[in-house]
C-alpha atoms as a PDB file:
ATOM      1  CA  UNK A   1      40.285 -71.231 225.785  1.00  0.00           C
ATOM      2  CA  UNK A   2      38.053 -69.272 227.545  1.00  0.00           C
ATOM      3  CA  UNK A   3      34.754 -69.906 230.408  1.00  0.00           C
ATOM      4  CA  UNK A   4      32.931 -68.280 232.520  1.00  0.00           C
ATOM      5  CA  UNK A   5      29.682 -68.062 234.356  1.00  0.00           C
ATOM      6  CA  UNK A   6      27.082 -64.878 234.511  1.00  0.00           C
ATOM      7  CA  UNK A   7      24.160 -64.878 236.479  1.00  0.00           C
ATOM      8  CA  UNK A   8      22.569 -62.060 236.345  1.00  0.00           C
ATOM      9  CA  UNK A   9      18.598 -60.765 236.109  1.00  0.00           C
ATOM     10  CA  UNK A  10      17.650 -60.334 232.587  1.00  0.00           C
ATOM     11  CA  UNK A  11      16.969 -56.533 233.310  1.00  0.00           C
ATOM     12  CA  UNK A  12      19.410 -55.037 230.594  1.00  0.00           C
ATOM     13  CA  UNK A  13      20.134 -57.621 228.166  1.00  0.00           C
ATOM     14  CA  UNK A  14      22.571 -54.966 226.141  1.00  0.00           C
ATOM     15  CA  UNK A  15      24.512 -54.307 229.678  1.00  0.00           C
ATOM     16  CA  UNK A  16      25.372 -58.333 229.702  1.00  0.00           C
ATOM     17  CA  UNK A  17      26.100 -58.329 226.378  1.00  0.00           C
ATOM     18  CA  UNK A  18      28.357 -55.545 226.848  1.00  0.00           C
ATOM     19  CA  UNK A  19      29.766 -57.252 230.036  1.00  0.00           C
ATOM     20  CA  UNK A  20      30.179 -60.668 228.438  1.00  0.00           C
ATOM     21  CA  UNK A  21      31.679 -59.244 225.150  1.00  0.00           C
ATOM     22  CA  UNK A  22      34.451 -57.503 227.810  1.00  0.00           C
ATOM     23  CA  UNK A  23      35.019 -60.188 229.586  1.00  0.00           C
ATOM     24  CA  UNK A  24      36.006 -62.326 226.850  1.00  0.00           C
ATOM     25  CA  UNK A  25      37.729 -59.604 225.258  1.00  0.00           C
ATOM     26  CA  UNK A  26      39.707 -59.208 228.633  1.00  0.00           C
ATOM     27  CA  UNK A  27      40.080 -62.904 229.663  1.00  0.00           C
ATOM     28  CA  UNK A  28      42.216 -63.577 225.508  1.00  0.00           C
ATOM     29  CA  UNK A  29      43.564 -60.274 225.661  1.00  0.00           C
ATOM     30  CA  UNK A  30      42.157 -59.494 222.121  1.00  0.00           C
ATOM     31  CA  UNK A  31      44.168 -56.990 220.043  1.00  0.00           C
ATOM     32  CA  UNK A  32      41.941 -55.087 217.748  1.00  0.00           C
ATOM     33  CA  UNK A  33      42.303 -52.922 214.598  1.00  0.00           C
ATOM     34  CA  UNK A  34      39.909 -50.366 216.463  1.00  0.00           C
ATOM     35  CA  UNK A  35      39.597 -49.092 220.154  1.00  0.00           C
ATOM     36  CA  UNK A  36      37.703 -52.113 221.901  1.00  0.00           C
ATOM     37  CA  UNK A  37      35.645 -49.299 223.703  1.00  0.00           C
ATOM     38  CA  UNK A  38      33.659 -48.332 220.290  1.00  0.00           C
ATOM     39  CA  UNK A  39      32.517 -51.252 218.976  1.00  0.00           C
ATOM     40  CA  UNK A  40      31.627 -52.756 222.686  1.00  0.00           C
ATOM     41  CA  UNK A  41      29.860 -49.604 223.319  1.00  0.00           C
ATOM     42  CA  UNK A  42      27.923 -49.496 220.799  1.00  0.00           C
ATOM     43  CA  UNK A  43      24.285 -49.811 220.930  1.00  0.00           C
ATOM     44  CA  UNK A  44      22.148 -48.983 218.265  1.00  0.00           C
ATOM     45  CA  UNK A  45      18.867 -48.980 220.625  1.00  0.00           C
ATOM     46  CA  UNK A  46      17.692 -49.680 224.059  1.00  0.00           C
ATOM     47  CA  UNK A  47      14.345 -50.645 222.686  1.00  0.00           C
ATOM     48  CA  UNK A  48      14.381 -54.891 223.832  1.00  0.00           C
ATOM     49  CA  UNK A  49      11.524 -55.001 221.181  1.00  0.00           C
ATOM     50  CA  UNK A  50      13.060 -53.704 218.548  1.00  0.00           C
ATOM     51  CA  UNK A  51      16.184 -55.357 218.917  1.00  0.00           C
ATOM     52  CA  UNK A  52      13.980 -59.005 219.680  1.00  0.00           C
ATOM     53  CA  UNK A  53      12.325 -58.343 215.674  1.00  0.00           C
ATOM     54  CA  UNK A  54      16.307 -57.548 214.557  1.00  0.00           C
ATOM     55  CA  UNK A  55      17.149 -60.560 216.043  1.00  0.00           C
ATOM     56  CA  UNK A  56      14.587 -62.460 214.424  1.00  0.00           C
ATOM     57  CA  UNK A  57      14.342 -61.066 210.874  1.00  0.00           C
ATOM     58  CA  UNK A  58      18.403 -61.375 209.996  1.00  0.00           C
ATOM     59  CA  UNK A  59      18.176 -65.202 211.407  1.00  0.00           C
ATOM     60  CA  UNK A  60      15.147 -65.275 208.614  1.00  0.00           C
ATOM     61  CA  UNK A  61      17.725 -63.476 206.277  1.00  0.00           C
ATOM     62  CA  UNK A  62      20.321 -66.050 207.046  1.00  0.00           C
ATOM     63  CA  UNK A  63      18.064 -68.640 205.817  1.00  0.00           C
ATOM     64  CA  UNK A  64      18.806 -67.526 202.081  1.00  0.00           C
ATOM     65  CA  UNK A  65      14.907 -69.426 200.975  1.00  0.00           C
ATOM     66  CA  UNK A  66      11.745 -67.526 199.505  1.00  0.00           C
ATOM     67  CA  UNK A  67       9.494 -68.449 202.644  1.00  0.00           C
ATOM     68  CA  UNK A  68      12.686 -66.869 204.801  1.00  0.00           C
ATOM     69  CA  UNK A  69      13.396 -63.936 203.037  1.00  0.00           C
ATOM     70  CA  UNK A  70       9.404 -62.780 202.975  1.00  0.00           C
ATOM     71  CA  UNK A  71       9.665 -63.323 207.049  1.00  0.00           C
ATOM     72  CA  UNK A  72      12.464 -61.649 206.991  1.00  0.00           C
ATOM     73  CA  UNK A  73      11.128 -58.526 204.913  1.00  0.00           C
ATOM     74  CA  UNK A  74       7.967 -58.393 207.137  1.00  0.00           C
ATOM     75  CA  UNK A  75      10.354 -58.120 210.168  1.00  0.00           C
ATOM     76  CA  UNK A  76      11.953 -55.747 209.073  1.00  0.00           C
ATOM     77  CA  UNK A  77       9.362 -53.687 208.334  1.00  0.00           C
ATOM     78  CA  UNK A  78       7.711 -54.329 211.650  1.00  0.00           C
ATOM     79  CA  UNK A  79      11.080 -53.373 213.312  1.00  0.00           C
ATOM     80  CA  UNK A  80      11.588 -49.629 211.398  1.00  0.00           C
ATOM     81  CA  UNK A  81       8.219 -49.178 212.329  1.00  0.00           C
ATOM     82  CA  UNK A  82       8.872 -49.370 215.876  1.00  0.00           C
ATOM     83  CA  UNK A  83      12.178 -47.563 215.474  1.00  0.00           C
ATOM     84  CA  UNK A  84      12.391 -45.853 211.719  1.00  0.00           C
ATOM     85  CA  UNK A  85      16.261 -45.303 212.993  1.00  0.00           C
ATOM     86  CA  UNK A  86      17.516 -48.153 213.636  1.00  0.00           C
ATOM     87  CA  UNK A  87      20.416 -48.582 211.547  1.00  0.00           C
ATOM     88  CA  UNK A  88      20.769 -52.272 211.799  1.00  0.00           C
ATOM     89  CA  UNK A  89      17.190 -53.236 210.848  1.00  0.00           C
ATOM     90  CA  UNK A  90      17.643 -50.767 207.826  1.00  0.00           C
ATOM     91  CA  UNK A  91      20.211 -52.239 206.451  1.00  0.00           C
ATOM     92  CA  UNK A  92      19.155 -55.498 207.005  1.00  0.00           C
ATOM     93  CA  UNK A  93      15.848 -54.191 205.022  1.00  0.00           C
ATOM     94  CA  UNK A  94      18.506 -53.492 202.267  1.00  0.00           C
ATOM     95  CA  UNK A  95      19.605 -56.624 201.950  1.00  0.00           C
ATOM     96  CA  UNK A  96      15.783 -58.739 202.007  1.00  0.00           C
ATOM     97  CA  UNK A  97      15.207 -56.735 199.467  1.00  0.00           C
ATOM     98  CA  UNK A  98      18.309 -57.429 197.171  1.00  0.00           C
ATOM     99  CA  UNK A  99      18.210 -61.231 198.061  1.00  0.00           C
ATOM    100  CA  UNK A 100      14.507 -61.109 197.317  1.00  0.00           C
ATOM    101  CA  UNK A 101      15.929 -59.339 193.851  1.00  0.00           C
ATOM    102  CA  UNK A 102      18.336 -62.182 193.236  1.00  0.00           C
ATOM    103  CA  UNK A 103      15.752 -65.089 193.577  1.00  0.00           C
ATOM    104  CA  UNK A 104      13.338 -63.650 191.904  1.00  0.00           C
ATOM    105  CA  UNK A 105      10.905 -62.667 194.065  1.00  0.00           C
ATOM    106  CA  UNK A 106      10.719 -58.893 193.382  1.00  0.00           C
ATOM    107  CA  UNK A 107      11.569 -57.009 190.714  1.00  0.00           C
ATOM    108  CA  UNK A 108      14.492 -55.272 191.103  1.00  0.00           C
ATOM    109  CA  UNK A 109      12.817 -51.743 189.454  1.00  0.00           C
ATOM    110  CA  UNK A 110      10.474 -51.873 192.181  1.00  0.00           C
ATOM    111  CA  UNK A 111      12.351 -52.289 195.404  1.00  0.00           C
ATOM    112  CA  UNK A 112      16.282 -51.219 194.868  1.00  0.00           C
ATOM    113  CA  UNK A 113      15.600 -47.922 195.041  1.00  0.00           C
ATOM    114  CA  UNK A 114      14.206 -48.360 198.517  1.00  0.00           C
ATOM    115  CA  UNK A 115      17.135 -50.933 199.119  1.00  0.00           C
ATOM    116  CA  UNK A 116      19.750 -48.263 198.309  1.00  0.00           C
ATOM    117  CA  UNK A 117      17.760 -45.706 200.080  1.00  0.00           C
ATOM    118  CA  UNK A 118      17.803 -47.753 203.213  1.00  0.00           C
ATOM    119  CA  UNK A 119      21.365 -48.677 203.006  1.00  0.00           C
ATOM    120  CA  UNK A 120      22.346 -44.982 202.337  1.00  0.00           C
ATOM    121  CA  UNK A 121      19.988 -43.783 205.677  1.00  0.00           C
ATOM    122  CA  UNK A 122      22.297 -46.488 207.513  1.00  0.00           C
ATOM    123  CA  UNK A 123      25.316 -44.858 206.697  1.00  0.00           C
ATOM    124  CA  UNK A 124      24.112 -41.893 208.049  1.00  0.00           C
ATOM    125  CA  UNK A 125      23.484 -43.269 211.109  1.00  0.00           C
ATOM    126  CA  UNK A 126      26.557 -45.087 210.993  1.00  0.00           C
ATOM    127  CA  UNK A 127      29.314 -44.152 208.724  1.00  0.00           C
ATOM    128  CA  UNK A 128      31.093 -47.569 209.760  1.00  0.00           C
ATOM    129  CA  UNK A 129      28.668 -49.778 209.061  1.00  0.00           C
ATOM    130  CA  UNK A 130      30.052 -52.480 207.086  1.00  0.00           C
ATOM    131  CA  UNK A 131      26.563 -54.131 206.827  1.00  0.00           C
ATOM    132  CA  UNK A 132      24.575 -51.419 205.099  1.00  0.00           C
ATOM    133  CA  UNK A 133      27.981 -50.451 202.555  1.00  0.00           C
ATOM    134  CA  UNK A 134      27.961 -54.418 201.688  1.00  0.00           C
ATOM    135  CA  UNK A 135      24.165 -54.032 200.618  1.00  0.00           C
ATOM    136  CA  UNK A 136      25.108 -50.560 198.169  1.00  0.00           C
ATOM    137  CA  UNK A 137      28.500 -53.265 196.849  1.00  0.00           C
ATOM    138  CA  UNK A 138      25.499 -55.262 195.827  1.00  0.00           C
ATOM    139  CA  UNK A 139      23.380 -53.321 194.338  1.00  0.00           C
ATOM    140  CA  UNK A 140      26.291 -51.346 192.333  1.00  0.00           C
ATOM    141  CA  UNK A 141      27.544 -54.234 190.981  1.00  0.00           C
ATOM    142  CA  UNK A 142      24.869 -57.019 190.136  1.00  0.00           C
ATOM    143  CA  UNK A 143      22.199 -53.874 189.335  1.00  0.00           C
ATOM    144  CA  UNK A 144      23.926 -51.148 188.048  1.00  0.00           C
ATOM    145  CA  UNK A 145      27.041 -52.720 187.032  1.00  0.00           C
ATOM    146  CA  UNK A 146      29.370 -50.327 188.227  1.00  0.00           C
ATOM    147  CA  UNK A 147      32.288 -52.950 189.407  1.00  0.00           C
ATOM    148  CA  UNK A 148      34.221 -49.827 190.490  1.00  0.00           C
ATOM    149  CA  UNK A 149      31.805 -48.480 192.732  1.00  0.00           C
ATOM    150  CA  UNK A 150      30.609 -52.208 194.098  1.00  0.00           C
ATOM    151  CA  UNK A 151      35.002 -52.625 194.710  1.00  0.00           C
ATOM    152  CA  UNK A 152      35.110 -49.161 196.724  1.00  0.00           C
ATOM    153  CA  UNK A 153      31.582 -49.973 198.472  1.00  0.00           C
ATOM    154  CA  UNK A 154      33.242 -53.854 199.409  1.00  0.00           C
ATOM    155  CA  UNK A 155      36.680 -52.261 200.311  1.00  0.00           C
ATOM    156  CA  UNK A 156      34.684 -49.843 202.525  1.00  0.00           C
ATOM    157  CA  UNK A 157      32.702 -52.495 204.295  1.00  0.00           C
ATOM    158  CA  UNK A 158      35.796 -54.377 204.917  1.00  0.00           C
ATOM    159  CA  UNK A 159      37.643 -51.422 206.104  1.00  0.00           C
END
């Protein structure tokens, strides 16, 4: 449907990204439910680092094993302590630490209230994000069983 070349120097890998995402955007005349301009825009640090150890640790998370979700924990916690704000990597940290929960890894007593904490700081950062609202879902449902709470928390991330 769509193709297109960019050659560019790899100065400002969030400008291309930004530039590519338009361009597609543009080129199948995308409708979406919100303003293109936010969610293109929107950067959550300029720190090529940081973002390099997001990138890493959620493909880690993706992996769903032990051996991935330890990476993906020590990632994490290599990325907030480059950037202790970066709302991505902390609610990515949220959800290590729930999936680490789930198979058994950690005890849920001794990390969900750091999980929740981290999810909640997100949502500070970024009332929208759907990633870090998923991750308090979780933990109201499966550890507190509060089904209401995990429904709003789901319906929010979805919204």
């Amino acid at each position: 449907m769509w193709s297109g070349r960019y050659e560019r120097e790899l100065k400002d890998v969030f400008a291309i990204q930004r530039e590519i995402s338009e361009g597609i955007a543009e080129t199948l005349r995308i409708r979406l439910a919100q303003p293109l301009g936010r969610t293109l825009a929107l950067r959550y640090t300029s720190n090529l680092d940081a973002y390099r150890l997001y990138l890493q640790a959620h493909a880690r998370l993706g992996k769903r094993s032990r051996d991935g979700l330890l990476e993906a924990r020590k990632l994490f916690a290599r990325l907030l302590e480059l950037q202790p704000d970066y709302a991505p990597g902390l609610a990515g940290t949220a959800m290590a630490l729930i999936l680490s929960v789930q198979y058994e890894m950690l005890r849920g007593a001794d990390v969900l209230p750091s999980a929740k904490e981290a999810a909640l700081r997100a949502i500070e950062l970024d009332p929208e994000m759907a990633e870090a609202r998923t991750a308090l879902a979780w933990i109201a449902g499966w550890f507190d069983w509060d089904h209401v709470a995990a429904v709003n928390a789901f319906q929010a991330a979805i919204a």
